[in-house]
N, C-alpha and C. Protein backbone atom coordinates (compact mmCIF):
# COMPACT_ATOMS: atom_id res chain seq x y z
N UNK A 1 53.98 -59.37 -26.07
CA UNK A 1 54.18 -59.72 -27.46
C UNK A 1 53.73 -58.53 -28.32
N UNK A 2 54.67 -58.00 -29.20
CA UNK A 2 54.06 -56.89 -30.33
C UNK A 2 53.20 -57.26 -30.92
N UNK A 3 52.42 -56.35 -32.06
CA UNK A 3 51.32 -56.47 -32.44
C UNK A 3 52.06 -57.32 -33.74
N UNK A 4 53.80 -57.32 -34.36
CA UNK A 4 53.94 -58.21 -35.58
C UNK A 4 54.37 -59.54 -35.11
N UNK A 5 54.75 -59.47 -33.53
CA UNK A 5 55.32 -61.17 -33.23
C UNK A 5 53.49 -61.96 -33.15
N UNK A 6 52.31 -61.01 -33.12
CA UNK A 6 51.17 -61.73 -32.81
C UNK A 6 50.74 -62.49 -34.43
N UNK A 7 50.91 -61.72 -34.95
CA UNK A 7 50.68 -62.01 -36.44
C UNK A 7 51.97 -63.03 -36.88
N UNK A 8 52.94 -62.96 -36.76
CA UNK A 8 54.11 -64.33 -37.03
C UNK A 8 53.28 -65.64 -37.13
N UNK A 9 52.91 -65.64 -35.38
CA UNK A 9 52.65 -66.75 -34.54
C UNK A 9 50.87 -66.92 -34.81
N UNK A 10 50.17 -66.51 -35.76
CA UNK A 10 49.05 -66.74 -35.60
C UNK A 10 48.99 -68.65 -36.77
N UNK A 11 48.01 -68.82 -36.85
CA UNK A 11 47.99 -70.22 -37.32
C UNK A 11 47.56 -70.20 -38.81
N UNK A 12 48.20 -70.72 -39.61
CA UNK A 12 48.05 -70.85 -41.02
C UNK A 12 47.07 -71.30 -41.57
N UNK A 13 46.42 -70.66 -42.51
CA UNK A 13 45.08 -71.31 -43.21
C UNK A 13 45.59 -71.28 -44.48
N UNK A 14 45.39 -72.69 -44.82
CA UNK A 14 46.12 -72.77 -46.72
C UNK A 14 44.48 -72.20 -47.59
N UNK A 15 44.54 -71.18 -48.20
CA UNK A 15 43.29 -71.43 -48.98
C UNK A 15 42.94 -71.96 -50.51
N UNK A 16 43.54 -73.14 -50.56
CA UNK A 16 43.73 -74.29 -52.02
C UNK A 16 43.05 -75.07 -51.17
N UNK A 17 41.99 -75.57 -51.96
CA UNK A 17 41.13 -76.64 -50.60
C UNK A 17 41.27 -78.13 -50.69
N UNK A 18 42.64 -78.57 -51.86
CA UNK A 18 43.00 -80.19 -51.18
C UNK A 18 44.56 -79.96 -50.89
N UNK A 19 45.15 -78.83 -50.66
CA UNK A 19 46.34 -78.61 -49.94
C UNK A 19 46.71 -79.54 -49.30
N UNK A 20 45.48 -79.67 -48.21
CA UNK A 20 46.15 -80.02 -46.99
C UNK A 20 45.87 -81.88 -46.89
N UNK A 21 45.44 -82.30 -48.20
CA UNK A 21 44.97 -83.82 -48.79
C UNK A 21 45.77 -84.77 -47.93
N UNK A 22 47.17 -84.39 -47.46
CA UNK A 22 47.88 -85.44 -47.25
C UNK A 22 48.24 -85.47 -45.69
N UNK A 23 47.09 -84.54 -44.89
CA UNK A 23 47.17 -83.99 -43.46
C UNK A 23 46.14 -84.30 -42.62
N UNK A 24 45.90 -84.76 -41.64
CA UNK A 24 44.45 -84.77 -40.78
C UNK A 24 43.95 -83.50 -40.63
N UNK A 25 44.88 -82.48 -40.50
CA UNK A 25 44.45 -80.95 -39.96
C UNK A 25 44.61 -79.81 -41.35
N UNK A 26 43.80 -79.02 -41.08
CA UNK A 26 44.70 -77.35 -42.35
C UNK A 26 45.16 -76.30 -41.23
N UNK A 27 45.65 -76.58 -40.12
CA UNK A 27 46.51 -75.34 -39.82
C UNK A 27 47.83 -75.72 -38.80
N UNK A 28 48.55 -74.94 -38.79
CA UNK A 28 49.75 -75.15 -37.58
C UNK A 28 49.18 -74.92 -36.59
N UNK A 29 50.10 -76.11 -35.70
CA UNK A 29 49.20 -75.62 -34.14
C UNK A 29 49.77 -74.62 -33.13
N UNK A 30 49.29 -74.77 -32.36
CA UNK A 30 49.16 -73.32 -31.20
C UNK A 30 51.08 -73.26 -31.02
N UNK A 31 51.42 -72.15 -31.67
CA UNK A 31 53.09 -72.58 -30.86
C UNK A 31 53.60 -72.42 -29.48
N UNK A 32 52.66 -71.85 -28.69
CA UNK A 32 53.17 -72.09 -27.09
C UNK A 32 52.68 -73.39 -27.14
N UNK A 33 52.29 -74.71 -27.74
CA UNK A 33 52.00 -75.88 -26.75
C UNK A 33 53.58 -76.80 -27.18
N UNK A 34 53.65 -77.53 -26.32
CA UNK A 34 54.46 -78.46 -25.41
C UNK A 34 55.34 -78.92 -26.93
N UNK A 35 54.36 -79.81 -27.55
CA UNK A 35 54.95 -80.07 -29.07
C UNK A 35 54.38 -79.50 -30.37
N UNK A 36 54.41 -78.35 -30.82
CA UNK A 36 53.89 -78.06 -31.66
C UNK A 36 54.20 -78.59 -33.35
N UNK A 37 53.59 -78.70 -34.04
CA UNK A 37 53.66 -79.05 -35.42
C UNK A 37 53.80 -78.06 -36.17
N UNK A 38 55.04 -77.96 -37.40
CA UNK A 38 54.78 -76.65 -38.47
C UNK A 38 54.87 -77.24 -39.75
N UNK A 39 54.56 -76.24 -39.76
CA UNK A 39 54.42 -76.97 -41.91
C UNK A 39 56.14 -76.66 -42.15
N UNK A 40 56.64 -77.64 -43.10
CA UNK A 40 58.16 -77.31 -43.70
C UNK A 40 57.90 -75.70 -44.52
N UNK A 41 59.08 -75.73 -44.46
CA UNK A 41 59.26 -74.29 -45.34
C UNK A 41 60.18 -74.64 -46.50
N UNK A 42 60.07 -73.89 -47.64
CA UNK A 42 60.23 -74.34 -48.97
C UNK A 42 61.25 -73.04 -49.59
N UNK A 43 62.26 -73.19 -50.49
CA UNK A 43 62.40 -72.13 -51.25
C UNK A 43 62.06 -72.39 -52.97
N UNK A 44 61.69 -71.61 -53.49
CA UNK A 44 61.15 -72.12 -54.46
C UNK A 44 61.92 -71.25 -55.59
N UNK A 45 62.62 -71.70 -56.27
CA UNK A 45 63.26 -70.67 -57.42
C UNK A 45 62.07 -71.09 -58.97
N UNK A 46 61.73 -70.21 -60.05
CA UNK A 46 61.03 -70.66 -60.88
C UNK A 46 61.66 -69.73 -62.41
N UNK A 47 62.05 -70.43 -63.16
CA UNK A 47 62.98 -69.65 -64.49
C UNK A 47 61.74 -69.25 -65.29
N UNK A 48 62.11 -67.47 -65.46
CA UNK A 48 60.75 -66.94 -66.56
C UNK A 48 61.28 -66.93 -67.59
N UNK A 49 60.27 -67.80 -68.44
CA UNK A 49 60.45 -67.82 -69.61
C UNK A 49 60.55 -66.66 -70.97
N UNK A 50 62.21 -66.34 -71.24
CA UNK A 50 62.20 -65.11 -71.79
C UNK A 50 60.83 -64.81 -73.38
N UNK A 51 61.02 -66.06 -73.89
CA UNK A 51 59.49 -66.07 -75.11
C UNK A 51 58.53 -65.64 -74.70
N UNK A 52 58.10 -65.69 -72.81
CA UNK A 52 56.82 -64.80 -72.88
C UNK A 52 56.91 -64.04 -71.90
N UNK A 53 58.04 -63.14 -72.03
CA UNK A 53 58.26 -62.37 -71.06
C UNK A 53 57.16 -60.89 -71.68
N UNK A 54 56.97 -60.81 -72.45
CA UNK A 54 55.65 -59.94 -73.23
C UNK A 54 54.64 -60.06 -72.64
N UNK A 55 54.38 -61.34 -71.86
CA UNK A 55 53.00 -61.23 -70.92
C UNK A 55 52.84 -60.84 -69.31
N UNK A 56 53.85 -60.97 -69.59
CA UNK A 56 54.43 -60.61 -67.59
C UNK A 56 53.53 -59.34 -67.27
N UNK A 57 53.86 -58.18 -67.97
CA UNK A 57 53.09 -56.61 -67.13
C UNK A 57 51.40 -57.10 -67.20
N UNK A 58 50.75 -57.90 -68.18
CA UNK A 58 49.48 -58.00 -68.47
C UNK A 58 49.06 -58.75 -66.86
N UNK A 59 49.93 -59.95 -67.15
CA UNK A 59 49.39 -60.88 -65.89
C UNK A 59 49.75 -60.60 -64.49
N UNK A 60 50.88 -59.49 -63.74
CA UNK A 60 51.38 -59.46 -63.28
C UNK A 60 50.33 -58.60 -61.87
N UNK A 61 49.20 -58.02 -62.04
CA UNK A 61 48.17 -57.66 -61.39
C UNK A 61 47.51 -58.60 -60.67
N UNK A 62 47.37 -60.03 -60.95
CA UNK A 62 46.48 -60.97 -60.57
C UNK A 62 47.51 -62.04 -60.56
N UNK A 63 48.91 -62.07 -60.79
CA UNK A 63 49.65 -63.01 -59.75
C UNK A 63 50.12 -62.08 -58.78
N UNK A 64 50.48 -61.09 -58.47
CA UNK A 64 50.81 -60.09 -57.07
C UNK A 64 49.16 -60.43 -56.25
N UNK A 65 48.08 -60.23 -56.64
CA UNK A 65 46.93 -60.41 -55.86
C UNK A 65 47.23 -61.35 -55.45
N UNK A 66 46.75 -62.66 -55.81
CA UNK A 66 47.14 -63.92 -55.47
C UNK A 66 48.10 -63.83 -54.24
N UNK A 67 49.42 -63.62 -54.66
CA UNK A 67 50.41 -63.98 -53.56
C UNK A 67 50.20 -63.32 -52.45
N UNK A 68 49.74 -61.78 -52.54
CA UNK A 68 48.99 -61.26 -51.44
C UNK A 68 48.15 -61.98 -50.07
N UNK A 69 47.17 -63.27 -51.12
CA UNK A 69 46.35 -63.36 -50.15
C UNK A 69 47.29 -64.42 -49.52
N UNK A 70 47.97 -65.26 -50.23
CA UNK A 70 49.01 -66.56 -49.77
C UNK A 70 49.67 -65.82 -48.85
N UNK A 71 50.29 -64.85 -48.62
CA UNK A 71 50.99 -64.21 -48.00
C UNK A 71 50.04 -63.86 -46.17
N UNK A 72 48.91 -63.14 -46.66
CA UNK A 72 47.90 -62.95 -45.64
C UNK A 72 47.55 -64.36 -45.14
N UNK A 73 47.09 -65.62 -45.47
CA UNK A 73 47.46 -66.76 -45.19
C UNK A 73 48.60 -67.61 -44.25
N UNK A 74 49.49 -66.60 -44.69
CA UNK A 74 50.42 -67.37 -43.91
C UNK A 74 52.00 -68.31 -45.04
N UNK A 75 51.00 -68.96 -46.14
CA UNK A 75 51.61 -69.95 -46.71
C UNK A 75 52.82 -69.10 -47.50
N UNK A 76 52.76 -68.39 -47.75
CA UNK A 76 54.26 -67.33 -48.78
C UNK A 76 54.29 -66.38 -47.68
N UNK A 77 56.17 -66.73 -47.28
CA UNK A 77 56.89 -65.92 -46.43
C UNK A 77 58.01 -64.69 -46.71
N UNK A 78 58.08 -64.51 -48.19
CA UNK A 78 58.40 -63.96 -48.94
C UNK A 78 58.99 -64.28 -50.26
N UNK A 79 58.69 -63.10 -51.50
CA UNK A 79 58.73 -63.50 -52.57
C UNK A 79 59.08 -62.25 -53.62
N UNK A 80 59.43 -62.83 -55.18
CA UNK A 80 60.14 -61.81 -55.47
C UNK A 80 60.62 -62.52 -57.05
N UNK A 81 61.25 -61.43 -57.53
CA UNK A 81 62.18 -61.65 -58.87
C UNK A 81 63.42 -61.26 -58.81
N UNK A 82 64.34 -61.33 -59.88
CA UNK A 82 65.53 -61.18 -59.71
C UNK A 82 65.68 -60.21 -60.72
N UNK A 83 66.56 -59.81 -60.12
CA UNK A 83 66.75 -58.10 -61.05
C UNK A 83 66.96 -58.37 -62.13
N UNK A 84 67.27 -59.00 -63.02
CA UNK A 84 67.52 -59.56 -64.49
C UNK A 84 66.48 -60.20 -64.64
N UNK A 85 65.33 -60.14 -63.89
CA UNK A 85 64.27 -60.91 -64.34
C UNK A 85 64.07 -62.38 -65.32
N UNK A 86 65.21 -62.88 -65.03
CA UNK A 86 65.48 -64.38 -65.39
C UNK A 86 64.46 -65.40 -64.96
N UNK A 87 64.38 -65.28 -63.31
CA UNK A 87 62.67 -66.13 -62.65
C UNK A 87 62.87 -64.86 -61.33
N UNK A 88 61.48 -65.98 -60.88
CA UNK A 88 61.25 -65.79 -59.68
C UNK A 88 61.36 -66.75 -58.64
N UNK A 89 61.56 -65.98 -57.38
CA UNK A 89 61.85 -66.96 -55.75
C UNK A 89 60.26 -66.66 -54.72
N UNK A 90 60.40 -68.26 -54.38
CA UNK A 90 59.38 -67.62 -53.15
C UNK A 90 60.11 -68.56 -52.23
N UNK A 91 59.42 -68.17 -51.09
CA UNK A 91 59.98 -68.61 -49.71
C UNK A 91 58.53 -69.00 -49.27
N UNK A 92 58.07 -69.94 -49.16
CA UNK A 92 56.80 -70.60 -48.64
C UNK A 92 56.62 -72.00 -47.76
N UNK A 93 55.44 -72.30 -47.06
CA UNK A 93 55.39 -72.91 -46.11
C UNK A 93 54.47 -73.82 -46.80
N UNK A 94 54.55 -75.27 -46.31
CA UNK A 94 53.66 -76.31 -46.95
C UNK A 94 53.79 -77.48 -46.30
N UNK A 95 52.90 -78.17 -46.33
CA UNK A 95 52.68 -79.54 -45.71
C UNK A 95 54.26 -80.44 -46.74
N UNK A 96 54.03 -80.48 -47.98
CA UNK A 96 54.74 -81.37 -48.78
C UNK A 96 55.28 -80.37 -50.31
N UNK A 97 56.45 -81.45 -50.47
CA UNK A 97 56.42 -80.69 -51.82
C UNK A 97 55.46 -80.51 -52.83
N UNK A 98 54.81 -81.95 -52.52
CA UNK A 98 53.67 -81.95 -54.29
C UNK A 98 52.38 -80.65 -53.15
N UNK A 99 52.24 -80.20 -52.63
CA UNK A 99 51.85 -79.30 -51.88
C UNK A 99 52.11 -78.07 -52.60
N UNK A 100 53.33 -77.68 -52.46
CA UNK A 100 54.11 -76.95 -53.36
C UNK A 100 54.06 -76.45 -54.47
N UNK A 101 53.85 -77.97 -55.06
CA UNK A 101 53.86 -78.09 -56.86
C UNK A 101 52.60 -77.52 -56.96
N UNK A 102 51.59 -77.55 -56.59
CA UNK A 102 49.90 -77.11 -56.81
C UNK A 102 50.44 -75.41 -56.21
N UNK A 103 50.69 -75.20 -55.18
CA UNK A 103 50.53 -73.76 -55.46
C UNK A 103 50.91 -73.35 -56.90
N UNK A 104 52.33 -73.57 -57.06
CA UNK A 104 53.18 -73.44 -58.33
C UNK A 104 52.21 -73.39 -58.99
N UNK A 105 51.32 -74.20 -59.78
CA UNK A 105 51.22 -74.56 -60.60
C UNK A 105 49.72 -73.83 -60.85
N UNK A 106 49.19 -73.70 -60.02
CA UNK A 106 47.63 -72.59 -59.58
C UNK A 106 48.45 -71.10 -60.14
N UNK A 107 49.79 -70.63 -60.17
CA UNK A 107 49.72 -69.47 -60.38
C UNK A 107 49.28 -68.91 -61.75
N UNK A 108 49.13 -67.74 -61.96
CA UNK A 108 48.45 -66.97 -62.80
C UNK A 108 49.93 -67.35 -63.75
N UNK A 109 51.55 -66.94 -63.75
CA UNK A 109 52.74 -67.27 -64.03
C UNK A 109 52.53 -68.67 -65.30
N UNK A 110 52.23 -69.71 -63.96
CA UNK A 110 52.67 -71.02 -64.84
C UNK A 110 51.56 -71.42 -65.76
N UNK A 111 50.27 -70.91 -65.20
CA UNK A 111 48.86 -71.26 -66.43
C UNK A 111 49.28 -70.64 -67.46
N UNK A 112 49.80 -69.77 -67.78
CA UNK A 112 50.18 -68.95 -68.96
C UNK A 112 51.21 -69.01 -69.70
N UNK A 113 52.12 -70.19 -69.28
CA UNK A 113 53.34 -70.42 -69.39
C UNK A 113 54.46 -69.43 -69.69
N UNK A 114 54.22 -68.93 -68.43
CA UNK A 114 55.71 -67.66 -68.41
C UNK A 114 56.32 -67.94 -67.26
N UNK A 115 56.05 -68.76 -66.60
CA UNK A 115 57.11 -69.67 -65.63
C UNK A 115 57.75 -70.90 -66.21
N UNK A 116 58.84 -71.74 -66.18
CA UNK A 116 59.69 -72.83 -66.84
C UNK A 116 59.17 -73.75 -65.50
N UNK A 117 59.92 -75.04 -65.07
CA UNK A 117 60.01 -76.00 -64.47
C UNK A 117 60.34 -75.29 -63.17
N UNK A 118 59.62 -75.79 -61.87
CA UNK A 118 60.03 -74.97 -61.11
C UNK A 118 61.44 -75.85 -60.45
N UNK A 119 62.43 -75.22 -59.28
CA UNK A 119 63.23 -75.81 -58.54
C UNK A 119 62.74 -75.71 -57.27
N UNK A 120 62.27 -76.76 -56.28
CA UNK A 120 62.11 -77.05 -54.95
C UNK A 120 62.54 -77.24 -53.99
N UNK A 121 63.02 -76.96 -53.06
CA UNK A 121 64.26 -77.12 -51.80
C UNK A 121 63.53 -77.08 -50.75
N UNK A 122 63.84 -77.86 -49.84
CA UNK A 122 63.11 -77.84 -48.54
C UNK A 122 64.38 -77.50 -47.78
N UNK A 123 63.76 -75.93 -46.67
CA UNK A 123 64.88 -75.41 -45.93
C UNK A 123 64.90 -75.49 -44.45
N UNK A 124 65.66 -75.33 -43.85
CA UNK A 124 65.58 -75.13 -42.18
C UNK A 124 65.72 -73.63 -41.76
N UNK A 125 65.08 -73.02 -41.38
CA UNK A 125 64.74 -71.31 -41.44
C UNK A 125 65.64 -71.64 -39.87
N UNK A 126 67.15 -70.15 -39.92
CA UNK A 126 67.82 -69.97 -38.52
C UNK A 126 67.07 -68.89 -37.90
N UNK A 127 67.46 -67.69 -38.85
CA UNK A 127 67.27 -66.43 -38.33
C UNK A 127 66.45 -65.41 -39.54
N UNK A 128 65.66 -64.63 -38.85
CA UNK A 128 64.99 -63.96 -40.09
C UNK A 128 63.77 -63.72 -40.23
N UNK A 129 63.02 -63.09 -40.70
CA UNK A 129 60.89 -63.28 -40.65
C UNK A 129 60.63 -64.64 -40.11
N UNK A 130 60.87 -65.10 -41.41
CA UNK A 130 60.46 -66.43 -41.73
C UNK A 130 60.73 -67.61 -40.14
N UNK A 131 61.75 -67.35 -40.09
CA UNK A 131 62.13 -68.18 -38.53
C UNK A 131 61.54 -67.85 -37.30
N UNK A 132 60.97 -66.38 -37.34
CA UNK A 132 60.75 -66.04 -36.18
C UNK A 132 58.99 -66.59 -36.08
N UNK A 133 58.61 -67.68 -37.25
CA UNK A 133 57.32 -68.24 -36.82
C UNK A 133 57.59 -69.56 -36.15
N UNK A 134 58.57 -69.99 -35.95
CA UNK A 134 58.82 -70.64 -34.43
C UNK A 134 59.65 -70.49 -33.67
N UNK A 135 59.01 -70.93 -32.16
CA UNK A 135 59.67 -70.88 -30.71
C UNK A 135 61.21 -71.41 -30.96
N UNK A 136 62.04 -70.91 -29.86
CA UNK A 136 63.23 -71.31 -30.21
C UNK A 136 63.40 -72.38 -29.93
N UNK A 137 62.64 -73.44 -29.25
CA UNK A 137 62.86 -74.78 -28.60
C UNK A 137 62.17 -75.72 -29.94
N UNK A 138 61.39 -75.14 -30.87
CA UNK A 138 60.67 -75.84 -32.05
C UNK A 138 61.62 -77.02 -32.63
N UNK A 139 61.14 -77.68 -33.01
CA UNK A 139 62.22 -78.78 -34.00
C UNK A 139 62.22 -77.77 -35.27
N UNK A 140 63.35 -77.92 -35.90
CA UNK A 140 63.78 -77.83 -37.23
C UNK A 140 64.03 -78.74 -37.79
N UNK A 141 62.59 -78.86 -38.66
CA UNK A 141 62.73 -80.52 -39.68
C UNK A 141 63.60 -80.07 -41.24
């Protein structure tokens, strides 16, 4: 196994500490065992609000930190804006949507209100980073 398929496959630690409120456990389990459990994966689109698009460069140091560590975590599998800077997308992993909604809503973005309402989708990952954090025999919920 390479040194990035070790890091894929390592086990997720959410660090929001009632994340995982609606779970017996806070991490995915071992993916070589027999039945393993994963957290759903999410795409998350979020419309920036052009009225405070004036705050974006100020705040934009300490929501990149943030996603950093979500990212080092495990829980954000990738993320981003759109070249017209209309919103932003993330691609993240979570027990539940209202799971979801609290990251969302913890960001530096939406406290400041320069994020709108977010949009939530729960996805089935084929091929790609994101997929390659499970075995190919895994369920896709």
């Amino acid at each position: 196994m390479s040194p990035f398929e070790a890091i894929l496959r390592r086990p997720v630690r959410v660090p929001l500490a009632d994340l995982h409120a609606d779970r017996a456990h806070s991490e995915v389990s071992d993916p070589s065992s027999p039945t393993p459990e994963f957290e759903a994966t999410f795409v998350v689109e979020v419309p920036l609000l052009q009225a405070a698009l004036g705050m974006r460069d100020q705040l934009r140091p300490g929501h990149l930190d943030r996603l950093r560590g979500l990212v080092e975590a495990g829980v954000v599998l990738e993320a981003g804006v759109f070249e017209d800077l209309s919103g932003s997308f993330l691609v993240l992993r979570a027990p539940s949507e209202a799971a979801v909604a609290r990251i969302i809503a913890e960001d530096t973005y939406a406290s400041a209100g320069l994020w709108g309402a977010p949009r939530v989708r729960r996805v089935r990952l084929s091929v790609g980073l994101g997929a390659q954090l499970l075995p190919r025999d895994a369920p896709r919920r």
